[in-house]
Protein backbone atom coordinates (compact mmCIF):
# COMPACT_ATOMS: atom_id res chain seq x y z
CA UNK A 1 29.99 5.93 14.95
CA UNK A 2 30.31 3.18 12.04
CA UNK A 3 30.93 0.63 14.80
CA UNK A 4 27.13 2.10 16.40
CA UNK A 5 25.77 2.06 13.41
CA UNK A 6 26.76 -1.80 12.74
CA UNK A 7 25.59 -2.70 16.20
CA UNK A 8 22.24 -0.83 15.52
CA UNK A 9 21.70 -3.10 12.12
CA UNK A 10 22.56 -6.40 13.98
CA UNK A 11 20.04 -6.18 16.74
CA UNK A 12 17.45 -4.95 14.00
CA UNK A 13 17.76 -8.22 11.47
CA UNK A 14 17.84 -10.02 14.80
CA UNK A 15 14.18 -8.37 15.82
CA UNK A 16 12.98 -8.91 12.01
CA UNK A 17 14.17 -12.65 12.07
CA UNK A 18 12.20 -13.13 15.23
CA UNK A 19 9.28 -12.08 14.02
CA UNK A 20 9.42 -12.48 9.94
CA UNK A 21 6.51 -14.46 8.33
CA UNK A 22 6.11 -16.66 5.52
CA UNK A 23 3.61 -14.99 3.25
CA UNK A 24 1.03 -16.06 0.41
CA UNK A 25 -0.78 -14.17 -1.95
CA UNK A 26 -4.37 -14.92 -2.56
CA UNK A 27 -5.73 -13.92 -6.17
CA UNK A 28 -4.14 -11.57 -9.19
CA UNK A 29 -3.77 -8.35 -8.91
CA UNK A 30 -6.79 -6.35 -10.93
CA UNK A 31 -7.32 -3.42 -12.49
CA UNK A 32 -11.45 -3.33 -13.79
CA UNK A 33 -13.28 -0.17 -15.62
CA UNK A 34 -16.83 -0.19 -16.09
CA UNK A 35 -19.26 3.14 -17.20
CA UNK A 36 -22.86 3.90 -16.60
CA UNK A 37 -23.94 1.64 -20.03
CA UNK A 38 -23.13 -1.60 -18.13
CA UNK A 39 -19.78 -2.13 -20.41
CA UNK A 40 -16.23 -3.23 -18.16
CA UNK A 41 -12.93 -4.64 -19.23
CA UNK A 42 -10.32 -5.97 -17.04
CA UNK A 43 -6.59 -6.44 -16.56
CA UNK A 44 -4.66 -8.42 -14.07
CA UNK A 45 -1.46 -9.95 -13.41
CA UNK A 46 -0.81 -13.76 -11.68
CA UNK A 47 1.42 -13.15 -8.32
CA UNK A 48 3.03 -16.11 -8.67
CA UNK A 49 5.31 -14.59 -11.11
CA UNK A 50 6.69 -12.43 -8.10
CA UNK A 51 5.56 -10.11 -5.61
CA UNK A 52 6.93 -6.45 -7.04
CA UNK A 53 5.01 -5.52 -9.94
CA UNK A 54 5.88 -2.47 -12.48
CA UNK A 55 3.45 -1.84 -15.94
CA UNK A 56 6.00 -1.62 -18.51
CA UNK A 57 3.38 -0.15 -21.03
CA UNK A 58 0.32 1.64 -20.88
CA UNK A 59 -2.51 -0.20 -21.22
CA UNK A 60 -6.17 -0.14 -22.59
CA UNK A 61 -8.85 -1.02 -20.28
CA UNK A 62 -11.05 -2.29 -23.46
CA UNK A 63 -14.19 -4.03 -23.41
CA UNK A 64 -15.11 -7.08 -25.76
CA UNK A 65 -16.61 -4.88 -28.24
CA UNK A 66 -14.21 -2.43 -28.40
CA UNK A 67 -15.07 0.49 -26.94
CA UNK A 68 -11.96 2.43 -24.11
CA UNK A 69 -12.86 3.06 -21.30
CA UNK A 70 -9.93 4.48 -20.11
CA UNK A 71 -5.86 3.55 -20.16
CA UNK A 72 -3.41 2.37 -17.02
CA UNK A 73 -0.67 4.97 -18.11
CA UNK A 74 1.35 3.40 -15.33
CA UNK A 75 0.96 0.56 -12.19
CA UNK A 76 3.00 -0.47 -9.34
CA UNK A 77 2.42 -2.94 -6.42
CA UNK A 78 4.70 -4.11 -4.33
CA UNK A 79 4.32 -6.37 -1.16
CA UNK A 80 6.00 -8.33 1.74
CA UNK A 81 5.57 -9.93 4.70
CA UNK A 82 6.74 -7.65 6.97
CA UNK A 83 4.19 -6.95 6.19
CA UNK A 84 3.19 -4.18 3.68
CA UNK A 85 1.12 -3.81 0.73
CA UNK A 86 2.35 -0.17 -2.19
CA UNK A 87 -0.32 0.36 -4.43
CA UNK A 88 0.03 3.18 -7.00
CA UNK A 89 -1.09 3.83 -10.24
CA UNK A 90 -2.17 6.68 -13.00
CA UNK A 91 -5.18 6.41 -15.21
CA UNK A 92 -6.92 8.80 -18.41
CA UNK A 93 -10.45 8.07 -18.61
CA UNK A 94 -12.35 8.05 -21.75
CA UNK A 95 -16.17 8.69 -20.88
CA UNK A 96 -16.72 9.19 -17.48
CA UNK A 97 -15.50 5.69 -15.77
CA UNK A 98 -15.65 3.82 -12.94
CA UNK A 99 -12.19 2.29 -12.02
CA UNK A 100 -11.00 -0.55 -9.30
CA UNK A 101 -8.12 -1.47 -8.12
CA UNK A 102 -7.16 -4.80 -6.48
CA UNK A 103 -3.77 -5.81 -4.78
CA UNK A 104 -5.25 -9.16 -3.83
CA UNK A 105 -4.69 -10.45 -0.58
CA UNK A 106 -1.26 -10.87 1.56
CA UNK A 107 -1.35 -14.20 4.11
CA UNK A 108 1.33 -14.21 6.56
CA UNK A 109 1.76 -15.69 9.41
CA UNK A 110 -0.60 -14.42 12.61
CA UNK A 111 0.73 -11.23 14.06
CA UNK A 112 -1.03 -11.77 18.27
CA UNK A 113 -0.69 -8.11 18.54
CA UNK A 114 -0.28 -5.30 15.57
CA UNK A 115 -0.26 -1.97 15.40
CA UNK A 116 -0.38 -0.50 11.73
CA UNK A 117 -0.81 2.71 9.44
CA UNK A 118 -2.29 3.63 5.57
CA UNK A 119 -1.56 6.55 3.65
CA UNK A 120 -2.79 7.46 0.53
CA UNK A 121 -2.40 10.60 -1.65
CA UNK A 122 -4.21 11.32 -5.47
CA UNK A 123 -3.97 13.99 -8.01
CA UNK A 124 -6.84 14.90 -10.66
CA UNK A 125 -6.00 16.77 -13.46
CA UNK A 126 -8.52 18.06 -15.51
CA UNK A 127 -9.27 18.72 -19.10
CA UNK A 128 -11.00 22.25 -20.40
CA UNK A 129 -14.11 20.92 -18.81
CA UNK A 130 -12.50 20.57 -15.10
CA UNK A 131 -12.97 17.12 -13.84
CA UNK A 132 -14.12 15.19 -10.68
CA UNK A 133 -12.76 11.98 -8.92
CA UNK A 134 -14.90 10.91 -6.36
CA UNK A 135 -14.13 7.60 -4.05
CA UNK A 136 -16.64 4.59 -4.68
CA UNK A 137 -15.96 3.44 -0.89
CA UNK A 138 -18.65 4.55 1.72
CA UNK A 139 -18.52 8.90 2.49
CA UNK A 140 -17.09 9.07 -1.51
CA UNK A 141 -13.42 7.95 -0.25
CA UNK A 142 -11.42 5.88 -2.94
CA UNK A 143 -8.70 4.29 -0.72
CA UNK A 144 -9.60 0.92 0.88
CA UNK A 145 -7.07 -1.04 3.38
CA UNK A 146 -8.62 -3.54 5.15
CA UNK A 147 -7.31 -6.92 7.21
CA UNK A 148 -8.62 -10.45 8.24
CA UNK A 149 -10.63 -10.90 4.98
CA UNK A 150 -12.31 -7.55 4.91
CA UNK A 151 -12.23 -5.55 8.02
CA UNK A 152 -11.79 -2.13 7.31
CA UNK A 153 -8.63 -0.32 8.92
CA UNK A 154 -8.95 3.08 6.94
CA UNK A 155 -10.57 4.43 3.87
CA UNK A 156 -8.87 7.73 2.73
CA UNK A 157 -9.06 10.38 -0.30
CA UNK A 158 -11.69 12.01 -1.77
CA UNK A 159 -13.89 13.19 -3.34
CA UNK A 160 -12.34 16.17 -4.72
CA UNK A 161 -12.35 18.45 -8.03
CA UNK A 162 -10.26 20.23 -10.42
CA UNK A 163 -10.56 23.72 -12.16
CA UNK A 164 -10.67 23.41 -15.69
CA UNK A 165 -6.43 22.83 -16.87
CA UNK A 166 -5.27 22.52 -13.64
CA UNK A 167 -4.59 20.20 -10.64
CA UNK A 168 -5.67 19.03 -7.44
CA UNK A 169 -4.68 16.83 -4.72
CA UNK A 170 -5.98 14.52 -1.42
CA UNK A 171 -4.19 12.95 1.08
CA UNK A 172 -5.12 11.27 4.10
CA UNK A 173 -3.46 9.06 7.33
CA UNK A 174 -4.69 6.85 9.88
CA UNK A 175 -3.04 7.85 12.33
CA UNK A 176 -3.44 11.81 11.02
CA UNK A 177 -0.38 13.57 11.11
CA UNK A 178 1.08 15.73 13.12
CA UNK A 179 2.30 14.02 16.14
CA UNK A 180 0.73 11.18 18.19
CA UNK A 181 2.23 7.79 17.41
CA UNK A 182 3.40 6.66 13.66
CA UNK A 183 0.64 3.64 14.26
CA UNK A 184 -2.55 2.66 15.70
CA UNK A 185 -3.06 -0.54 17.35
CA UNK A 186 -5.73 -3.17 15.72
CA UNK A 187 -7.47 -4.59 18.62
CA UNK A 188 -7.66 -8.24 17.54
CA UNK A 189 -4.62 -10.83 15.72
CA UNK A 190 -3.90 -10.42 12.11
CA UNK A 191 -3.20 -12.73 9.40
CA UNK A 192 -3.94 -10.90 5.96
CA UNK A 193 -4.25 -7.59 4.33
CA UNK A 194 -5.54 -5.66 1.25
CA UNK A 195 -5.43 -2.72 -0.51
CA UNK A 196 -8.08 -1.57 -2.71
CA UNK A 197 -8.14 1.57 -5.15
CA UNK A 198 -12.14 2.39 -6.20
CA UNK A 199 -13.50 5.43 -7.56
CA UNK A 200 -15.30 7.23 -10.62
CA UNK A 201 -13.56 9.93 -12.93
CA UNK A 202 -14.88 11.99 -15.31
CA UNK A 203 -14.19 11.80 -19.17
CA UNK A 204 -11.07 13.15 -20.74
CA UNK A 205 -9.76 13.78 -17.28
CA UNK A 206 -6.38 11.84 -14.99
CA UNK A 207 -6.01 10.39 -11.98
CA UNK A 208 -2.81 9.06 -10.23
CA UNK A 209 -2.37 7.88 -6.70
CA UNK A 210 0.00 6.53 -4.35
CA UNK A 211 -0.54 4.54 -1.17
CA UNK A 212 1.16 1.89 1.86
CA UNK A 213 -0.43 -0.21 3.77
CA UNK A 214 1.86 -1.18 6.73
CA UNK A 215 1.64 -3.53 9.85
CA UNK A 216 4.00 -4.52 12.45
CA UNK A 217 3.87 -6.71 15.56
CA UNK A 218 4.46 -4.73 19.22
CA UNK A 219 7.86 -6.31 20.23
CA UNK A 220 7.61 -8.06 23.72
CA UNK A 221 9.82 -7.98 26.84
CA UNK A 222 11.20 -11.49 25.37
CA UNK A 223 11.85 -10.73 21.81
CA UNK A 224 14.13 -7.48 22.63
CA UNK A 225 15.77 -9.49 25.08
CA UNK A 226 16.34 -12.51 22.54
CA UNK A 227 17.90 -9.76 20.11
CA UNK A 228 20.12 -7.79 22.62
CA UNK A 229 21.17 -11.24 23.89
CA UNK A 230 21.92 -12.20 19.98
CA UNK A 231 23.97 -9.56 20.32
CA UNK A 232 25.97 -9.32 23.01
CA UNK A 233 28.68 -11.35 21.47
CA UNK A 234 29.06 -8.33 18.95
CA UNK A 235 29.31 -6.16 22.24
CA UNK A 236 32.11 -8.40 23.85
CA UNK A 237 34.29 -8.67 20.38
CA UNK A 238 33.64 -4.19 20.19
CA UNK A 239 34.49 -3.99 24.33
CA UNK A 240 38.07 -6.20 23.37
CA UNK A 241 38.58 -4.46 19.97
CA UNK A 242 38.77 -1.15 21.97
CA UNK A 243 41.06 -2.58 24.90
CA UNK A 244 43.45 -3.88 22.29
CA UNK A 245 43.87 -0.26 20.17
CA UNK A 246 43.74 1.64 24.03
């Protein structure tokens, strides 16, 4: 079984170095609030400095005059160029607020044909007034993931509401669950992708969400035979391993 399981993680580095991509990251990852008066503040953070990001702090979205608009209790993005984009945060709002969310976006090295999948989930909670999180993305959904400079792929979650001191929660898949295949095929090559948080909640009231953003190249009749054929040595040195203990 170990032996299996060592041959199974051989031919699968071998598939991943044949098609593994060298990956850029175009523009910061941003975090804006803005309210109904015309008042915004920003936040963002230079990828250059790596690409796994983790808010160490909460932070206040403040505007140049002072006023909150709300407060990043927590951030995380994390990307590669396998590729995949995790974007997931939790925000308080202070006055009802508009919030966005930007990973920026992954280059990476044209996948001819990809097949891919986004998921994102979100939780309200509300304050003694009950509270509303509704998606600033066309039909009120908050989730953006989108390829090539702005094709859409899927926009998930919302809008939704929350009884007064309680909870609610949204998730969403392209492909839906259950069953059916794990991804969908995008009918044209790839070479970037984004993820993009955007949506309104109301004052007092918190939002969290977590999301992925995953594509992957359809291994052809040549790649699976240049990673079984990588491996084959493995099989010989396992075949004469087991002659020798016999």
């Amino acid at each position: 079984m170990k032996r299996s399981i060592q041959l199974s993680g051989v031919v699968l580095a071998l598939l991943l170095m044949c098609v593994a991509a060298q990956a850029g990251i175009n523009g910061p990852l941003t975090v804006t609030a803005s309210n109904a008066e015309g008042k915004w503040a920003t936040w963002s953070y230079d990828w250059t400095n790596g690409a796994n990001f983790t808010l160490d702090a909460p932070v206040q979205l403040k505007c140049t005059d002072g006023t909150i608009l709300g407060t990043i209790n927590s951030l995380s993005c994390s990307m590669n160029s396998d590729p995949f984009l995790n974007l997931n945060f939790a925000v308080s709002a202070v006055g009802t607020a508009n919030f966005f969310f930007d990973t920026g976006e992954l280059l990476f090295t044209t996948i001819d044909e990809p097949v891919a999948f986004a998921t994102a989930a979100t939780t309200l909670t509300a304050d003694g007034n009950g509270g509303t999180f509704t998606g600033l993305f066309s039909g009120g959904k908050a989730y953006e993931a989108t390829y090539n400079g702005g094709t859409v792929f899927a926009q998930l979650d919302g809008p939704f509401s929350a009884n007064p001191f309680s909870s609610n929660t949204e998730n969403e898949r392209v492909p839906p669950p259950p069953g059916g295949s794990d991804f969908v095929p995008i009918p044209v090559p790839v070479s970037s992708m984004r993820a993009q948080w955007s949506f309104q909640l109301t004052d007092g009231d918190q939002a969290s969400g977590t999301s992925r953003f995953q594509i992957e190249p359809i291994p052809d009749a040549g790649t699976l035979a240049l990673a079984f054929s990588g491996a084959i040595p493995l099989l010989g040195g396992l075949a004469a391993r087991r002659r020798r203990k016999a």
